[in-house]
C-alpha atoms as a PDB file:
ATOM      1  CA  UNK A   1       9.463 -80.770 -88.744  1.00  0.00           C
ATOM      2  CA  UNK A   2       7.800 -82.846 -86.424  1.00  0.00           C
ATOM      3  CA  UNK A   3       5.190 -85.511 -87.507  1.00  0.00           C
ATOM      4  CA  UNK A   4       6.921 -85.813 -91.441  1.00  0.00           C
ATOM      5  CA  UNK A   5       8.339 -88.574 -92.221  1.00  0.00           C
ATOM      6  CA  UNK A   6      12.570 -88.399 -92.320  1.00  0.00           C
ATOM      7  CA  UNK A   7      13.301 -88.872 -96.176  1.00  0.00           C
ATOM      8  CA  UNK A   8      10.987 -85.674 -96.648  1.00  0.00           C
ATOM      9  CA  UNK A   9      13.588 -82.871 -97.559  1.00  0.00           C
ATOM     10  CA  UNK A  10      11.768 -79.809 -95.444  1.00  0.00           C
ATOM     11  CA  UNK A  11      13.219 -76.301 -96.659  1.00  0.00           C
ATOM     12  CA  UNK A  12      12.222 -73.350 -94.419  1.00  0.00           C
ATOM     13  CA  UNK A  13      12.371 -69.465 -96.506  1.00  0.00           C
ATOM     14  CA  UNK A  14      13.523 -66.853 -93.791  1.00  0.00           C
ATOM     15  CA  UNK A  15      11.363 -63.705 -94.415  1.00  0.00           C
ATOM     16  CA  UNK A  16      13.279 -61.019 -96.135  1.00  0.00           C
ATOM     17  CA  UNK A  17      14.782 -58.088 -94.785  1.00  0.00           C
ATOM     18  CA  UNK A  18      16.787 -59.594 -91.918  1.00  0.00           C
ATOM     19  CA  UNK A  19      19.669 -58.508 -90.202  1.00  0.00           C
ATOM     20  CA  UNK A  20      22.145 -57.999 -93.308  1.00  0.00           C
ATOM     21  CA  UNK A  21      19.654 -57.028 -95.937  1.00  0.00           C
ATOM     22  CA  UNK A  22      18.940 -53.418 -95.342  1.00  0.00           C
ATOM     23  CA  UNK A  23      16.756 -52.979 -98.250  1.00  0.00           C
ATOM     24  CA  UNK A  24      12.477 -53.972 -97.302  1.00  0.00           C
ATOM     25  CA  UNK A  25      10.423 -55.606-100.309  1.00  0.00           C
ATOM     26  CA  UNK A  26       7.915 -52.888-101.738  1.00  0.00           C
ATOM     27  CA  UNK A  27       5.104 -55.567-102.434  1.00  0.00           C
ATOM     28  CA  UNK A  28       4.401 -59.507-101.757  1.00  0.00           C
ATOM     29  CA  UNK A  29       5.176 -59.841-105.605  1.00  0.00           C
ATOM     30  CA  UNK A  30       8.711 -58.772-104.777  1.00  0.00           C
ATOM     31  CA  UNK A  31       8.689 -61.533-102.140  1.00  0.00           C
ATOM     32  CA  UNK A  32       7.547 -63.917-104.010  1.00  0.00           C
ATOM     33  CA  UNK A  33      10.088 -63.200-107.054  1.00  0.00           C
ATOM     34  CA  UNK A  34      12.725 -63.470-103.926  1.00  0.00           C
ATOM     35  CA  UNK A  35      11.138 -67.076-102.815  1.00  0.00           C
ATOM     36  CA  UNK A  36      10.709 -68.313-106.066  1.00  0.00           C
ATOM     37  CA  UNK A  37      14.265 -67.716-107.599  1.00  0.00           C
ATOM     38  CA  UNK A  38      15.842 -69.230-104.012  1.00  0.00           C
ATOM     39  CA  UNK A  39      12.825 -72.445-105.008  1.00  0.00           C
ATOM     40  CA  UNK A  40      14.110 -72.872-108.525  1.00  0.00           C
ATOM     41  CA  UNK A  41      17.836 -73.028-107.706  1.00  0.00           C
ATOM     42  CA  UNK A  42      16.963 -76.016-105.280  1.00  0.00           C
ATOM     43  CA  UNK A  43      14.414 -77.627-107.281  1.00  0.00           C
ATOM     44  CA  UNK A  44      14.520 -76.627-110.863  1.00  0.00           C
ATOM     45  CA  UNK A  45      11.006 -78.015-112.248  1.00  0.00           C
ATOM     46  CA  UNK A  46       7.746 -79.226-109.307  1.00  0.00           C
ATOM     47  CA  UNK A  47       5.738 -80.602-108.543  1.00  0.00           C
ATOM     48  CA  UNK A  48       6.125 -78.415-105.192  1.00  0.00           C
ATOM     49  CA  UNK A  49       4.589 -78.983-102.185  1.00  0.00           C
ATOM     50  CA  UNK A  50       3.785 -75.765-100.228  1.00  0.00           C
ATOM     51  CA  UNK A  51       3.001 -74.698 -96.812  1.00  0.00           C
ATOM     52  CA  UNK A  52       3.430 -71.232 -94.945  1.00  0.00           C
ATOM     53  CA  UNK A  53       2.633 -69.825 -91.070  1.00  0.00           C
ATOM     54  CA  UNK A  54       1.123 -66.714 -90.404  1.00  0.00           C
ATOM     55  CA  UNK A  55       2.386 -64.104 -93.131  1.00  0.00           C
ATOM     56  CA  UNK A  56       4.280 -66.708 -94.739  1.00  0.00           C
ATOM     57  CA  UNK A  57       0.707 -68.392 -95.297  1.00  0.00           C
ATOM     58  CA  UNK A  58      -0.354 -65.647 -98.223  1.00  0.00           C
ATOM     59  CA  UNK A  59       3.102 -65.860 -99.394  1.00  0.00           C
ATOM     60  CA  UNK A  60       2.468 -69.883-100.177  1.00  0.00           C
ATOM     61  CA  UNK A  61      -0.798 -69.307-101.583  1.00  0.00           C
ATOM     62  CA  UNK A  62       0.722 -66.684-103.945  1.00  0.00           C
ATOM     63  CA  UNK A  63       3.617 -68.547-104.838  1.00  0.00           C
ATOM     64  CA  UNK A  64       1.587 -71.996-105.316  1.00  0.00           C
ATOM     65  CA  UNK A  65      -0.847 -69.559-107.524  1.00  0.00           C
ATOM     66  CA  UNK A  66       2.740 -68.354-109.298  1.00  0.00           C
ATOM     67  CA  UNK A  67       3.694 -71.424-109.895  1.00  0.00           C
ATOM     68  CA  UNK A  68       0.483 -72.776-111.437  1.00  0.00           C
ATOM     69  CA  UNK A  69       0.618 -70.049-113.692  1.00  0.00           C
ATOM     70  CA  UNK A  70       3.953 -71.339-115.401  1.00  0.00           C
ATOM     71  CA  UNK A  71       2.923 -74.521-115.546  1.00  0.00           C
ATOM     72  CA  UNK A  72       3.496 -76.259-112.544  1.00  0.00           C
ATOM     73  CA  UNK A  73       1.694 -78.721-110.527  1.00  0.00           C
ATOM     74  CA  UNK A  74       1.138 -78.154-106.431  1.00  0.00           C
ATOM     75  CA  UNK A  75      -0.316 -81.421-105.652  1.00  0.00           C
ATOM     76  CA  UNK A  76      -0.460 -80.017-101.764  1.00  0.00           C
ATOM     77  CA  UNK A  77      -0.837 -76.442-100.216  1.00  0.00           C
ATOM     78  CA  UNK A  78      -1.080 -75.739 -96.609  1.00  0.00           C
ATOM     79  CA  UNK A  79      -1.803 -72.640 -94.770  1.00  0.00           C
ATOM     80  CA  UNK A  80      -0.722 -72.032 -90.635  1.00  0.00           C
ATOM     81  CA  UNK A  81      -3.263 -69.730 -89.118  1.00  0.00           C
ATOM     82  CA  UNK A  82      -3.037 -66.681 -91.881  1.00  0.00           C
ATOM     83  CA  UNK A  83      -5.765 -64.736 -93.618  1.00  0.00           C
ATOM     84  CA  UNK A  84      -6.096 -62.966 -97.014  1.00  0.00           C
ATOM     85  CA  UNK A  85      -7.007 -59.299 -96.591  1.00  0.00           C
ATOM     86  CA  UNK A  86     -10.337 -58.041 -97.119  1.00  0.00           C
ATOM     87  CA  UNK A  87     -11.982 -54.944 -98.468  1.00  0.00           C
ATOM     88  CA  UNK A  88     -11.620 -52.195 -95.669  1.00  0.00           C
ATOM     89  CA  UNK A  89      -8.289 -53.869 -93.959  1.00  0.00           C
ATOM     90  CA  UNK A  90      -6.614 -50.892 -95.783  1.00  0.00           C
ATOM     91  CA  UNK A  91      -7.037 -48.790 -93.745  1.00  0.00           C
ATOM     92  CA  UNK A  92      -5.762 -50.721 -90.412  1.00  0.00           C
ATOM     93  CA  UNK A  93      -2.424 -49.078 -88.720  1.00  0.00           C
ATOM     94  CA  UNK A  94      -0.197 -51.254 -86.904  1.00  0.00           C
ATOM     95  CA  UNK A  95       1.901 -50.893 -84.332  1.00  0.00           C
ATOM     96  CA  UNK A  96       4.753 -52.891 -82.152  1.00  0.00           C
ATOM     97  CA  UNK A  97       2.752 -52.869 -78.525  1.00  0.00           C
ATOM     98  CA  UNK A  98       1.144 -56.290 -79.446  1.00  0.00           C
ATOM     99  CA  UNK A  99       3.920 -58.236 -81.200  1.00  0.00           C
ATOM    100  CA  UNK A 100       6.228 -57.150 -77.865  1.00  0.00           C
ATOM    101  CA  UNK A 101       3.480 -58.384 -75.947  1.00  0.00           C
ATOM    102  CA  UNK A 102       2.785 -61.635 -77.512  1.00  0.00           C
ATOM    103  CA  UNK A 103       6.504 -62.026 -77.288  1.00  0.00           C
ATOM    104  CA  UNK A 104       6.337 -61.375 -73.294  1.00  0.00           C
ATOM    105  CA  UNK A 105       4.063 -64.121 -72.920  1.00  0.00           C
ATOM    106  CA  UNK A 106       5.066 -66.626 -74.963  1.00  0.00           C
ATOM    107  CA  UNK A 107       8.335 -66.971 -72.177  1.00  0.00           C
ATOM    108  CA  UNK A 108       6.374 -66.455 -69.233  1.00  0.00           C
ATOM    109  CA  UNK A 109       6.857 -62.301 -68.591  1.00  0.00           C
ATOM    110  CA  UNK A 110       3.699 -60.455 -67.204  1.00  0.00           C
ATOM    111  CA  UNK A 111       2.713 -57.776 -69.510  1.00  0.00           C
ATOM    112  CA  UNK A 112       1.779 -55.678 -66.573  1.00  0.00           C
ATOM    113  CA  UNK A 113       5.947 -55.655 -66.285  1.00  0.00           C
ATOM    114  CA  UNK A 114       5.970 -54.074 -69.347  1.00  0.00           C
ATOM    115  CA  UNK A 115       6.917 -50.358 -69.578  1.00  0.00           C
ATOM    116  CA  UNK A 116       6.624 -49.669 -73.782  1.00  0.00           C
ATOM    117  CA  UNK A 117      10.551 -48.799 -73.850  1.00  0.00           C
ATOM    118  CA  UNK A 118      13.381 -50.388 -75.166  1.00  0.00           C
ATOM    119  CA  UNK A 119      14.170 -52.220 -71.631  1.00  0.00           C
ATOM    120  CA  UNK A 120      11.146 -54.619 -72.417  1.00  0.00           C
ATOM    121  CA  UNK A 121      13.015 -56.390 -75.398  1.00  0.00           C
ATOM    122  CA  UNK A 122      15.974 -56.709 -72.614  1.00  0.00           C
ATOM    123  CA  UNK A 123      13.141 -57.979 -70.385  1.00  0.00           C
ATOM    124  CA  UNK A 124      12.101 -60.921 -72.624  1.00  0.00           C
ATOM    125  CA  UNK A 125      15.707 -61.770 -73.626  1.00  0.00           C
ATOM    126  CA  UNK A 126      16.473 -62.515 -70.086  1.00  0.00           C
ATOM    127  CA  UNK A 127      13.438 -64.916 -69.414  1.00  0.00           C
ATOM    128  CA  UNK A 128      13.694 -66.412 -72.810  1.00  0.00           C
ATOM    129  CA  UNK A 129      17.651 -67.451 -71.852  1.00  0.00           C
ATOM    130  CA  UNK A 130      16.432 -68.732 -68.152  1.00  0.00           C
ATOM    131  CA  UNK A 131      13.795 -70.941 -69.814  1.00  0.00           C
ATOM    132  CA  UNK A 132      15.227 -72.476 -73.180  1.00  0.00           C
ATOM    133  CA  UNK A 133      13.079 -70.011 -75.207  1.00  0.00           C
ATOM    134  CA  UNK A 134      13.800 -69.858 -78.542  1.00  0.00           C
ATOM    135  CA  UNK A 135      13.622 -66.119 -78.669  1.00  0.00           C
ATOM    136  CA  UNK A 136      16.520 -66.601 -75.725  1.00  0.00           C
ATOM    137  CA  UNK A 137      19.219 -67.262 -78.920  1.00  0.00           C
ATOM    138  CA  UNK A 138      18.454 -63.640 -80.014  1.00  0.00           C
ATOM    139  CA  UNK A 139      20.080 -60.308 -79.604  1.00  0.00           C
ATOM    140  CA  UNK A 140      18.002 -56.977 -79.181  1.00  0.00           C
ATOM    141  CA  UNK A 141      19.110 -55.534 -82.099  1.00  0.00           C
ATOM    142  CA  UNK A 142      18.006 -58.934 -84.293  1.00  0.00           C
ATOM    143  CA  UNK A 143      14.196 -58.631 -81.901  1.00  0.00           C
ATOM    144  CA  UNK A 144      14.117 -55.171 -83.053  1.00  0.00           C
ATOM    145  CA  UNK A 145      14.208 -55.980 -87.117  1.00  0.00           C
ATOM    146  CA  UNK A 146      11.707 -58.796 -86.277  1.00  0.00           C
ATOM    147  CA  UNK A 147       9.427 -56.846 -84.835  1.00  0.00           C
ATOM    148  CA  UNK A 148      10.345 -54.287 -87.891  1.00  0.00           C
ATOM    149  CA  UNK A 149       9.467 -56.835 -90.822  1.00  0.00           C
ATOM    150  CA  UNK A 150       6.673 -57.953 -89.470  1.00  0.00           C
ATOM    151  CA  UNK A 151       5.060 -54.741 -88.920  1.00  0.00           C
ATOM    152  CA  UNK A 152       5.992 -54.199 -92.624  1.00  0.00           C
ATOM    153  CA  UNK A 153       4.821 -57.434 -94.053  1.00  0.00           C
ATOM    154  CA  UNK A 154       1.464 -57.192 -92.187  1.00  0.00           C
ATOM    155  CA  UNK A 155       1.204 -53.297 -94.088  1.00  0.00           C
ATOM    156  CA  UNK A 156       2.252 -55.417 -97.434  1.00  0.00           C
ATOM    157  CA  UNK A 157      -0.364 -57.560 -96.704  1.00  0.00           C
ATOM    158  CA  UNK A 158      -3.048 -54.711 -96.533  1.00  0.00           C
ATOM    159  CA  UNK A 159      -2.230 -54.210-100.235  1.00  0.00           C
ATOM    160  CA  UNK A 160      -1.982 -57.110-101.533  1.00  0.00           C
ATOM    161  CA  UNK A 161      -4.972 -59.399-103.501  1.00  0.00           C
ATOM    162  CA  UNK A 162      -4.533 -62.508-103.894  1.00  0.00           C
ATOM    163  CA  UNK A 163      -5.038 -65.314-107.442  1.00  0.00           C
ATOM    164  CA  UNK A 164      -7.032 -68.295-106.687  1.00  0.00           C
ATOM    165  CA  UNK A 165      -5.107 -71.409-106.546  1.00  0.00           C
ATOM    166  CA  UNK A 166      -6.596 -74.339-108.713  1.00  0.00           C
ATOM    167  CA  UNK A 167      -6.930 -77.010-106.118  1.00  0.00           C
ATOM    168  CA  UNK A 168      -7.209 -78.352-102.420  1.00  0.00           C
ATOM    169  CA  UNK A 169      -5.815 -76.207 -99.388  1.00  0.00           C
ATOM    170  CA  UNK A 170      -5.249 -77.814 -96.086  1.00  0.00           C
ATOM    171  CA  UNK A 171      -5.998 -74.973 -93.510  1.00  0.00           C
ATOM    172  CA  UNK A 172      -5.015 -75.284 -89.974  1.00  0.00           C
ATOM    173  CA  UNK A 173      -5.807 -72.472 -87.565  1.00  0.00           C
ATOM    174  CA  UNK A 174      -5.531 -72.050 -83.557  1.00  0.00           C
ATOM    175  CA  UNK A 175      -8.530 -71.587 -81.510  1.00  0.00           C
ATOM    176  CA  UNK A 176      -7.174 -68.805 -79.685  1.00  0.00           C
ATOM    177  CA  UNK A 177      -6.210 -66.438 -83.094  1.00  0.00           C
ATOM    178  CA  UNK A 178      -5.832 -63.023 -83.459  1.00  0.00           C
ATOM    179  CA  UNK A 179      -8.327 -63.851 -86.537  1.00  0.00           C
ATOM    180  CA  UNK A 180     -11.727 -61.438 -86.240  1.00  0.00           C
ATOM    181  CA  UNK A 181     -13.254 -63.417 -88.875  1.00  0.00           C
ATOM    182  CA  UNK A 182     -13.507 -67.025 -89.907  1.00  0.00           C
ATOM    183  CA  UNK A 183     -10.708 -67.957 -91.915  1.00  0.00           C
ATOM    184  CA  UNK A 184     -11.988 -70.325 -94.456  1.00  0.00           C
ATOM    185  CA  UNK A 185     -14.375 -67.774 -94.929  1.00  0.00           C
ATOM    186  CA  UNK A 186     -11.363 -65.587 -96.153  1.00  0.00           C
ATOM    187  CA  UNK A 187      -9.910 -67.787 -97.853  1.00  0.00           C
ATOM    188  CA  UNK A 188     -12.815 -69.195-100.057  1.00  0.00           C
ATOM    189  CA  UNK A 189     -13.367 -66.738-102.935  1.00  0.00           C
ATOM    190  CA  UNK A 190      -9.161 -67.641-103.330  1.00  0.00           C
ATOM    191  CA  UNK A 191      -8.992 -71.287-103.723  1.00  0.00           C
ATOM    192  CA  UNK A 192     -10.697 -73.437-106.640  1.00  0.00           C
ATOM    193  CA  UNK A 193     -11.190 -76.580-104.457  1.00  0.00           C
ATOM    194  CA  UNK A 194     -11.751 -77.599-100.559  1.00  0.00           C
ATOM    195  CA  UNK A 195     -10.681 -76.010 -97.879  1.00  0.00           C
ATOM    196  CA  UNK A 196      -9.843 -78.709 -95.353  1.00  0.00           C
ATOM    197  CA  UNK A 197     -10.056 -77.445 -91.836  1.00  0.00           C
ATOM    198  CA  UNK A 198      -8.187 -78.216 -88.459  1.00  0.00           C
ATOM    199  CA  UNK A 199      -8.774 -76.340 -85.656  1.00  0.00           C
ATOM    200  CA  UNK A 200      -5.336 -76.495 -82.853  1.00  0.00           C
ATOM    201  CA  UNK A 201      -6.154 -75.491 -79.196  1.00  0.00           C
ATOM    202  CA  UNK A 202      -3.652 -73.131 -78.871  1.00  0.00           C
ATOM    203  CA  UNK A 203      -2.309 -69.643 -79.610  1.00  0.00           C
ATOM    204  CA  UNK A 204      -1.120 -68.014 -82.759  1.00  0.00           C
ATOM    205  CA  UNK A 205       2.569 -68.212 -81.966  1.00  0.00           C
ATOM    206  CA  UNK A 206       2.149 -71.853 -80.288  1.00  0.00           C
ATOM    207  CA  UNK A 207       1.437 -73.468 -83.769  1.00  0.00           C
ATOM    208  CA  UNK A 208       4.623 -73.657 -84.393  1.00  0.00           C
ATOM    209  CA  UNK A 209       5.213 -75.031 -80.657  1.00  0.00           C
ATOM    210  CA  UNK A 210       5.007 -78.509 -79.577  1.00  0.00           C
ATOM    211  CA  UNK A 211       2.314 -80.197 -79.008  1.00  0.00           C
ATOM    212  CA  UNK A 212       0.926 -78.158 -81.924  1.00  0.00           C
ATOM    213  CA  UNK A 213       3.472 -78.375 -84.560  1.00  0.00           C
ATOM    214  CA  UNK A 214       4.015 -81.968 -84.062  1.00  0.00           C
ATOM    215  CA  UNK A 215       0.089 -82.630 -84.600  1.00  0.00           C
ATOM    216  CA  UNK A 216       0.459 -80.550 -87.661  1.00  0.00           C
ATOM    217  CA  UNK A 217       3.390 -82.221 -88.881  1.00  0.00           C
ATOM    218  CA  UNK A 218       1.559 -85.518 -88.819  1.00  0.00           C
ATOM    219  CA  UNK A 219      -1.435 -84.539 -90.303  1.00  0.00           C
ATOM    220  CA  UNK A 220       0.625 -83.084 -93.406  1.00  0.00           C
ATOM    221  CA  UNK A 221       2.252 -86.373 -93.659  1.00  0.00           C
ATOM    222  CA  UNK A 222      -1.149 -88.209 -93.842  1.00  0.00           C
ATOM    223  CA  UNK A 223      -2.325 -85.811 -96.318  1.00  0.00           C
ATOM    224  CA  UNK A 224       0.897 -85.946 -98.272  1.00  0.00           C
ATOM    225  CA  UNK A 225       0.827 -89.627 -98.243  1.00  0.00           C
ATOM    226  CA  UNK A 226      -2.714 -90.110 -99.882  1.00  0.00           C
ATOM    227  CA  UNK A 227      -2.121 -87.262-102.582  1.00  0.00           C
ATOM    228  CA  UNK A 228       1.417 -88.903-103.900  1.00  0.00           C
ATOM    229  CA  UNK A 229      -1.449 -92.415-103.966  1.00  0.00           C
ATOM    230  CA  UNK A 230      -3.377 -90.847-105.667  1.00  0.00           C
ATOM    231  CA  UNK A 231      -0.454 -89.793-107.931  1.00  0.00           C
ATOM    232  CA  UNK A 232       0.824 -92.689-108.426  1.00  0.00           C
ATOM    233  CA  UNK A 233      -2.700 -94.683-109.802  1.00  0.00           C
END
């Protein structure tokens, strides 16, 4: 990641239910019994330092409130631009239209171009490959289960309420979110501590873009560097 410092091990938790897992989770608690078996087997006891993007934002606070719960310490949590649901978010319906469209212009595609069929995937493919994208190392059939799980994760989400972690959360969210609502308002009633705020002028889906990630990534270090301090006194 950029920004953290190169003796930092960083390991990133793919979402479940890609390409070669047929079977969905039925709840974030199945997700996080999934994330926190994979956790143990690389680092047996914490303390853990946490941080999650969009979706995988609740899934950090739940697993950091998890993990408290057994008896582990989470000297640091971070959270990229996601929001806890609400009371009335149950009944929200979701569909692909936005996520393909998001996708379209995050490699340069006018969504006017866009016809709602299967050709649009093809579409952003193409551009993707011509400009470097990311998305460009991706099949349709692999954009197509994306676009799947997160449709089901976000209806997960709906359901899900979250424990209140015991300590500080570092909170970073773009300017331009899809966010109706203030998220450290959200987030408040589920964290025992501050919520340390950073706004990023940018997009949901450029956080994790330079220049936005690498601002991120050095921010986390400075944080992570005056918690193990204050560790270590």
């Amino acid at each position: 990641m950029h920004g953290i410092s190169s003796d930092r091990p960083i390991y990133g938790l793919q979402s479940v239910g890609h390409i070669g897992e047929p079977c969905l989770p039925s709840s974030i608690d199945e997700v996080v019994d999934d994330y926190l078996s994979i956790l143990r087997r690389i680092q047996p006891v914490g303390p853990y330092n946490l941080l999650g993007y969009s979706f995988g934002g609740m899934i950090a606070h739940a697993l950091a409130c998890r993990l408290q719960h057994d008896g582990e310490k989470i000297p640091f949590l971070a959270i990229l631009d996601s929001a806890p649901p609400e009371p009335g978010d149950e009944r929200l319906t979701f569909d692909q239209r936005p996520a393909i469209e998001e996708m379209a212009e995050n490699v340069g595609v006018d969504r006017a171009l866009l016809q709602g069929t299967a050709s649009d995937i093809q579409l952003i493919i193409k551009s993707a490959r011509q400009l470097g994208h990311p998305l460009g190392y991706f099949e349709a059939e692999q954009i197509e289960r994306v676009l799947q799980i997160g449709l089901h994760n976000a209806e997960l989400s709906l359901r899900f309420r979250p424990s209140v972690f015991d300590g500080d959360m570092l909170l970073f969210y773009a300017s331009e979110s899809w966010a109706k609502r203030p998220l450290t308002d959200s987030w408040a009633a589920h964290v025992n501590g501050r919520i340390l705020e950073h706004e990023l002028q940018c997009g949901h889906a450029q956080m994790i873009e330079p220049p936005a990630i690498t601002m991120i990534g050095r921010l986390v270090e400075s944080y992570l560097v005056v918690y193990e301090k204050a560790a270590s006194v």
